[in-house]
C-alpha atoms as a PDB file:
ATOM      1  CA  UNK A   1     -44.767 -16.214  12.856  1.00  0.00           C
ATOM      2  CA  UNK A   2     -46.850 -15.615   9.731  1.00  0.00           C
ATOM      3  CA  UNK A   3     -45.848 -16.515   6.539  1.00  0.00           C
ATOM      4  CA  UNK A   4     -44.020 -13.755   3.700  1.00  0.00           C
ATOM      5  CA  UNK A   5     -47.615 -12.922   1.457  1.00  0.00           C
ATOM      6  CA  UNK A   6     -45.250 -12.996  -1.452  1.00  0.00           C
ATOM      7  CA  UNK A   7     -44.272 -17.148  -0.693  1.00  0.00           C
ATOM      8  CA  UNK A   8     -47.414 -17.435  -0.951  1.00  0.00           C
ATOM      9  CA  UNK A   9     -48.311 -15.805  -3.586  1.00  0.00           C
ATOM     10  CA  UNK A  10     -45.860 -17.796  -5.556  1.00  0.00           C
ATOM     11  CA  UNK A  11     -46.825 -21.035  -3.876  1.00  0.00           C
ATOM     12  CA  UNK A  12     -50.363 -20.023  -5.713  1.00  0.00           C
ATOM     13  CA  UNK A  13     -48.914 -19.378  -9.064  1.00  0.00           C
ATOM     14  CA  UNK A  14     -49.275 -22.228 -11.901  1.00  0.00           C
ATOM     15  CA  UNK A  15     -46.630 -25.236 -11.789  1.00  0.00           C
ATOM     16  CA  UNK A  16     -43.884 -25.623 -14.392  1.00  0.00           C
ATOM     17  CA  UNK A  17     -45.543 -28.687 -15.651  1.00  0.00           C
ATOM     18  CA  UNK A  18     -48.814 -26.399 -16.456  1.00  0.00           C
ATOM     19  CA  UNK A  19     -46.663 -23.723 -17.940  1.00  0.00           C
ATOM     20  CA  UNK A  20     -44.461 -26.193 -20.177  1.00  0.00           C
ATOM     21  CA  UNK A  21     -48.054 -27.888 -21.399  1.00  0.00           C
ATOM     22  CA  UNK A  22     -49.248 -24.620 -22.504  1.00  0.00           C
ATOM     23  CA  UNK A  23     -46.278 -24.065 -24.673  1.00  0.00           C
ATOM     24  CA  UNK A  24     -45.938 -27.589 -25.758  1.00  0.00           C
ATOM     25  CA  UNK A  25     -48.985 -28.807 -26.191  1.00  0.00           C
ATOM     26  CA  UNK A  26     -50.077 -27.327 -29.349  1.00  0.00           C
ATOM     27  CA  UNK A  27     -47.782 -27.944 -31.666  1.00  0.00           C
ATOM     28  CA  UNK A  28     -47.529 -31.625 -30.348  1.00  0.00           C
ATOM     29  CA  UNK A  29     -51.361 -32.126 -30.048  1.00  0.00           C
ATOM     30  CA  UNK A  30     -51.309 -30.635 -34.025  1.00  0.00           C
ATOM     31  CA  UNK A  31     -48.684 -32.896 -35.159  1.00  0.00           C
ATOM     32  CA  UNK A  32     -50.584 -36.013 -33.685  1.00  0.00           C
ATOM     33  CA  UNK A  33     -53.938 -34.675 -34.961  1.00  0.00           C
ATOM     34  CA  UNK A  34     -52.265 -34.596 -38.208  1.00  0.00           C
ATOM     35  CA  UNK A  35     -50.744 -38.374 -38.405  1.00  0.00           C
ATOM     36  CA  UNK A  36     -54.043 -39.790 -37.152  1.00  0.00           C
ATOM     37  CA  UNK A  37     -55.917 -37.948 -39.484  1.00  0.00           C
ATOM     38  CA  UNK A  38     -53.525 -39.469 -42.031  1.00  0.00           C
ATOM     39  CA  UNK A  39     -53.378 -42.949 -41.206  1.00  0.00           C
ATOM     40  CA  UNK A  40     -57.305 -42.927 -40.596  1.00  0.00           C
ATOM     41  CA  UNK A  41     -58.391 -41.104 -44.011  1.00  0.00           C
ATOM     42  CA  UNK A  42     -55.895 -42.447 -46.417  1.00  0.00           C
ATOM     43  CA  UNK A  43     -56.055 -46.502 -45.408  1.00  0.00           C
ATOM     44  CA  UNK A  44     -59.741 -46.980 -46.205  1.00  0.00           C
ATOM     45  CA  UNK A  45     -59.070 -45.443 -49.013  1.00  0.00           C
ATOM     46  CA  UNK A  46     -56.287 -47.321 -50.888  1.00  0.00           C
ATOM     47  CA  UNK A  47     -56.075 -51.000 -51.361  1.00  0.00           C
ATOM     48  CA  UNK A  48     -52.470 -52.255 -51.865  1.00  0.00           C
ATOM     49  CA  UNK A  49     -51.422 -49.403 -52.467  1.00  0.00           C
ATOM     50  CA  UNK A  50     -54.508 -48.909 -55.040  1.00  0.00           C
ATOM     51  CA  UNK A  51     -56.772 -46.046 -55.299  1.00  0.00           C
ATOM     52  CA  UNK A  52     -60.265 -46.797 -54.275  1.00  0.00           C
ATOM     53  CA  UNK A  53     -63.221 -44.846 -55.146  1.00  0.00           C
ATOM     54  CA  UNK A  54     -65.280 -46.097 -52.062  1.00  0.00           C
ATOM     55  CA  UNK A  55     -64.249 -46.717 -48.840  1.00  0.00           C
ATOM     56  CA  UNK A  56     -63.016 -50.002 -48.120  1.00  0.00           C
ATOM     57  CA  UNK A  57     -65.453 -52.427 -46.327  1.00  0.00           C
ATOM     58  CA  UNK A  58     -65.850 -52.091 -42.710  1.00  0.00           C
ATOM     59  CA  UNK A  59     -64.543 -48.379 -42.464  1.00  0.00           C
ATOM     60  CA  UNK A  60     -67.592 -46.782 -43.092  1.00  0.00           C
ATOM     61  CA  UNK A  61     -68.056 -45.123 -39.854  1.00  0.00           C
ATOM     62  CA  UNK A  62     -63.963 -44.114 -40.018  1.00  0.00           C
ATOM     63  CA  UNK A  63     -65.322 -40.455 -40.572  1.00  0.00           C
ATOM     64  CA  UNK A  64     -66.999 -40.344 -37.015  1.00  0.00           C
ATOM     65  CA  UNK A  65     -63.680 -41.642 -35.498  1.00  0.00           C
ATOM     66  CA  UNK A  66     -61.816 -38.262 -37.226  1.00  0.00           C
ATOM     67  CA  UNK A  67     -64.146 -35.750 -36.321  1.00  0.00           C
ATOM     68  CA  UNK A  68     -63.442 -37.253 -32.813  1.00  0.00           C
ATOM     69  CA  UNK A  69     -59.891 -36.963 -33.010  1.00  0.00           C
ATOM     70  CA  UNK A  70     -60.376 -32.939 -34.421  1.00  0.00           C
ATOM     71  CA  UNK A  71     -62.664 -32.286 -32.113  1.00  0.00           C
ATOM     72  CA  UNK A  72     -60.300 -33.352 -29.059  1.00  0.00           C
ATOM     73  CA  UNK A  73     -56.889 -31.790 -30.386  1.00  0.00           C
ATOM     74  CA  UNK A  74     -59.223 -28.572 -30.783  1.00  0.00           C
ATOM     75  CA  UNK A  75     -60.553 -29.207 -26.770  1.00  0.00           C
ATOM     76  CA  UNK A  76     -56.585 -29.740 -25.468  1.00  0.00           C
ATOM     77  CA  UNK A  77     -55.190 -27.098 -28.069  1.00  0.00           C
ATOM     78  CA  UNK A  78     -57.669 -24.836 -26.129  1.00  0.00           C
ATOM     79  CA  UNK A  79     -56.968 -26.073 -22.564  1.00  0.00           C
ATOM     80  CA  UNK A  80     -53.390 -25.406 -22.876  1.00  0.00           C
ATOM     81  CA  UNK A  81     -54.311 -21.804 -24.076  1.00  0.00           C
ATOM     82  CA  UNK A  82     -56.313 -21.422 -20.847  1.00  0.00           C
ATOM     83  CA  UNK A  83     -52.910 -22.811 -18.882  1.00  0.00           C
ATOM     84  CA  UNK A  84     -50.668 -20.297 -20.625  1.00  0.00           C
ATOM     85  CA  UNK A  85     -52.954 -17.399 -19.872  1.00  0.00           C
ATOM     86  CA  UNK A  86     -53.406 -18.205 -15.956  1.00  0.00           C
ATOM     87  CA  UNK A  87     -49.874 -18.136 -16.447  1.00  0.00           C
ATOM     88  CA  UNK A  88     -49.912 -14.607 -18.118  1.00  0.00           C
ATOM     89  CA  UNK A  89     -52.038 -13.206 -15.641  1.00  0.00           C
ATOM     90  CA  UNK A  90     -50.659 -14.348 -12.544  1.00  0.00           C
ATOM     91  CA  UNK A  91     -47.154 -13.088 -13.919  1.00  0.00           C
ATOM     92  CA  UNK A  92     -48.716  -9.776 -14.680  1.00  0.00           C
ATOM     93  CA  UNK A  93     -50.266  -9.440 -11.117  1.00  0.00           C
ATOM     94  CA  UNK A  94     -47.295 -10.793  -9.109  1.00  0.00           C
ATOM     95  CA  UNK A  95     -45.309  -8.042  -7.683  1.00  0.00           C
ATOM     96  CA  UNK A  96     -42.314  -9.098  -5.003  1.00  0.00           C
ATOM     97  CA  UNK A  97     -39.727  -7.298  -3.209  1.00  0.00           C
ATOM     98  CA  UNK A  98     -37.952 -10.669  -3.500  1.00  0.00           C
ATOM     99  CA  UNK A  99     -35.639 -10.776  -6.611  1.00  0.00           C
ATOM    100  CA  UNK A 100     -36.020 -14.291  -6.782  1.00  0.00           C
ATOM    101  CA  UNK A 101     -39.921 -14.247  -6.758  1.00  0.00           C
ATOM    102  CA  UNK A 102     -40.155 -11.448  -8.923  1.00  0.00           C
ATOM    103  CA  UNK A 103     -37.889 -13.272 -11.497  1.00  0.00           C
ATOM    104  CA  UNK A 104     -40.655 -16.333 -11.149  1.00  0.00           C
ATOM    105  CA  UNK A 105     -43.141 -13.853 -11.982  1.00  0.00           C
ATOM    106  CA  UNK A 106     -41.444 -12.428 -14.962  1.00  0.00           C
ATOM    107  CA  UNK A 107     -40.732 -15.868 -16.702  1.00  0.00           C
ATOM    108  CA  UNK A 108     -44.415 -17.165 -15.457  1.00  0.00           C
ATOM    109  CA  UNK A 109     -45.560 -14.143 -17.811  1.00  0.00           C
ATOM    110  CA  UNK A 110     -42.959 -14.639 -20.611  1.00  0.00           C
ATOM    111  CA  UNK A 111     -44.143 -18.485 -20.597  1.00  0.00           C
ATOM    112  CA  UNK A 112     -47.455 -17.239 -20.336  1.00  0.00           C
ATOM    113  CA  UNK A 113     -46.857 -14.983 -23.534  1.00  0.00           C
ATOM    114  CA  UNK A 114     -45.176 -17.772 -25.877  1.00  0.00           C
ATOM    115  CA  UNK A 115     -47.658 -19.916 -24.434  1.00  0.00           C
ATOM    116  CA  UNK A 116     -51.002 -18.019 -25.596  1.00  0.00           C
ATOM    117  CA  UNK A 117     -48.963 -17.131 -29.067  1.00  0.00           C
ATOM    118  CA  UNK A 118     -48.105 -21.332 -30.045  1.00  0.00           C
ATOM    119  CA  UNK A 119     -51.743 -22.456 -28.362  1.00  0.00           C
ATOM    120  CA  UNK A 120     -53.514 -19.628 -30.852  1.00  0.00           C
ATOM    121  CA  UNK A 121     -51.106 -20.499 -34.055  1.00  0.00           C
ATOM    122  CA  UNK A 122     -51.991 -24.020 -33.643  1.00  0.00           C
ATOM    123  CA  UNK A 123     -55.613 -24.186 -32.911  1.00  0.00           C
ATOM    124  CA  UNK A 124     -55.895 -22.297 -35.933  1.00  0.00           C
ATOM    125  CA  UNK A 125     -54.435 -25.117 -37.328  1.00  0.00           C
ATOM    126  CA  UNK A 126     -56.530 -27.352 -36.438  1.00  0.00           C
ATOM    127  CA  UNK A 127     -59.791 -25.698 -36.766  1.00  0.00           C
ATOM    128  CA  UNK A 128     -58.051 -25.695 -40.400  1.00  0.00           C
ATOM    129  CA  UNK A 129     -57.724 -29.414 -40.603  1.00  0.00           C
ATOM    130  CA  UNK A 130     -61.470 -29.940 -38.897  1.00  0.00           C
ATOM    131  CA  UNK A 131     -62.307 -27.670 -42.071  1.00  0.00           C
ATOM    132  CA  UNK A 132     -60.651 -29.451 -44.375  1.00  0.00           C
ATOM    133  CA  UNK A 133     -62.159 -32.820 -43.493  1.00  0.00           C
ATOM    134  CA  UNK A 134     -65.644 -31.151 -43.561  1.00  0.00           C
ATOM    135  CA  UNK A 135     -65.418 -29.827 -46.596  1.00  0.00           C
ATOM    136  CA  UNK A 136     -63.129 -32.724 -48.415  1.00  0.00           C
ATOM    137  CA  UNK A 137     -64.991 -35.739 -49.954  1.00  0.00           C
ATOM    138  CA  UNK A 138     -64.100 -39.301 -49.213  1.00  0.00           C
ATOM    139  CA  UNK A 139     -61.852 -41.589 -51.478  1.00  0.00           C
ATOM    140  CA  UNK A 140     -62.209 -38.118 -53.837  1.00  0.00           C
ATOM    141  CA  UNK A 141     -60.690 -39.591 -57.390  1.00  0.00           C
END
């Protein structure tokens, strides 16, 4: 007895847990990009609640350790895009004569959709923030 092509079709299709990281992932990686950033740019830069003009001793190098932190919210930002739009496509190509599997397909693609929409939106974002901290001196007065 072979197996129904459109099982396993399905059984080929991306998991939930891919399809909830590409619609999650962006604003969440954003948010943390954003509170590191934070923490890591404004402590060097105030002493006791001080304004420095110079970054405090020892955190010399904290610019390296933010252009890290930009660089891999932009990489996972852009991973979960890929995620949502395996998910678009294979809910564009799968056609059932199962309800149930065709009803997969159709919220695959919607996930897929709203997926590729917050993953674009926020790695704007963040390509905003890398920007910013380019551009931006350090300990500005």
């Amino acid at each position: 007895m072979s197996a129904n092509p459109a099982i396993v079709s399905a059984a080929a299709g991306p998991s939930n847990v891919a399809q909830l990281f590409g619609v999650f992932a962006g604003p969440v990686v954003w948010n943390a990009q954003l509170v590191v950033n934070y923490a890591f740019a404004a402590y060097p830069c105030f002493d006791h609640s001080v304004r420095r003009t110079q970054v405090l001793a020892g955190w010399e190098h904290q610019w390296i350790a933010l252009l890290i932190v930009n660089v891999v919210a932009i990489a996972v930002i852009a991973i979960a895009f890929f995620a949502s739009w395996r998910a678009f496509v294979y809910g564009r190509a799968a056609h059932s004569e199962s309800e149930l599997l065709d009803r997969y397909a159709r919220r695959t693609r919607a996930f897929g959709i709203v997926g590729m929409l917050s993953s674009g939106i926020f790695i704007v974002a963040a390509v905003g923030t890398l920007i910013a901290l380019l551009v931006a001196p350090q300990c500005s007065i």
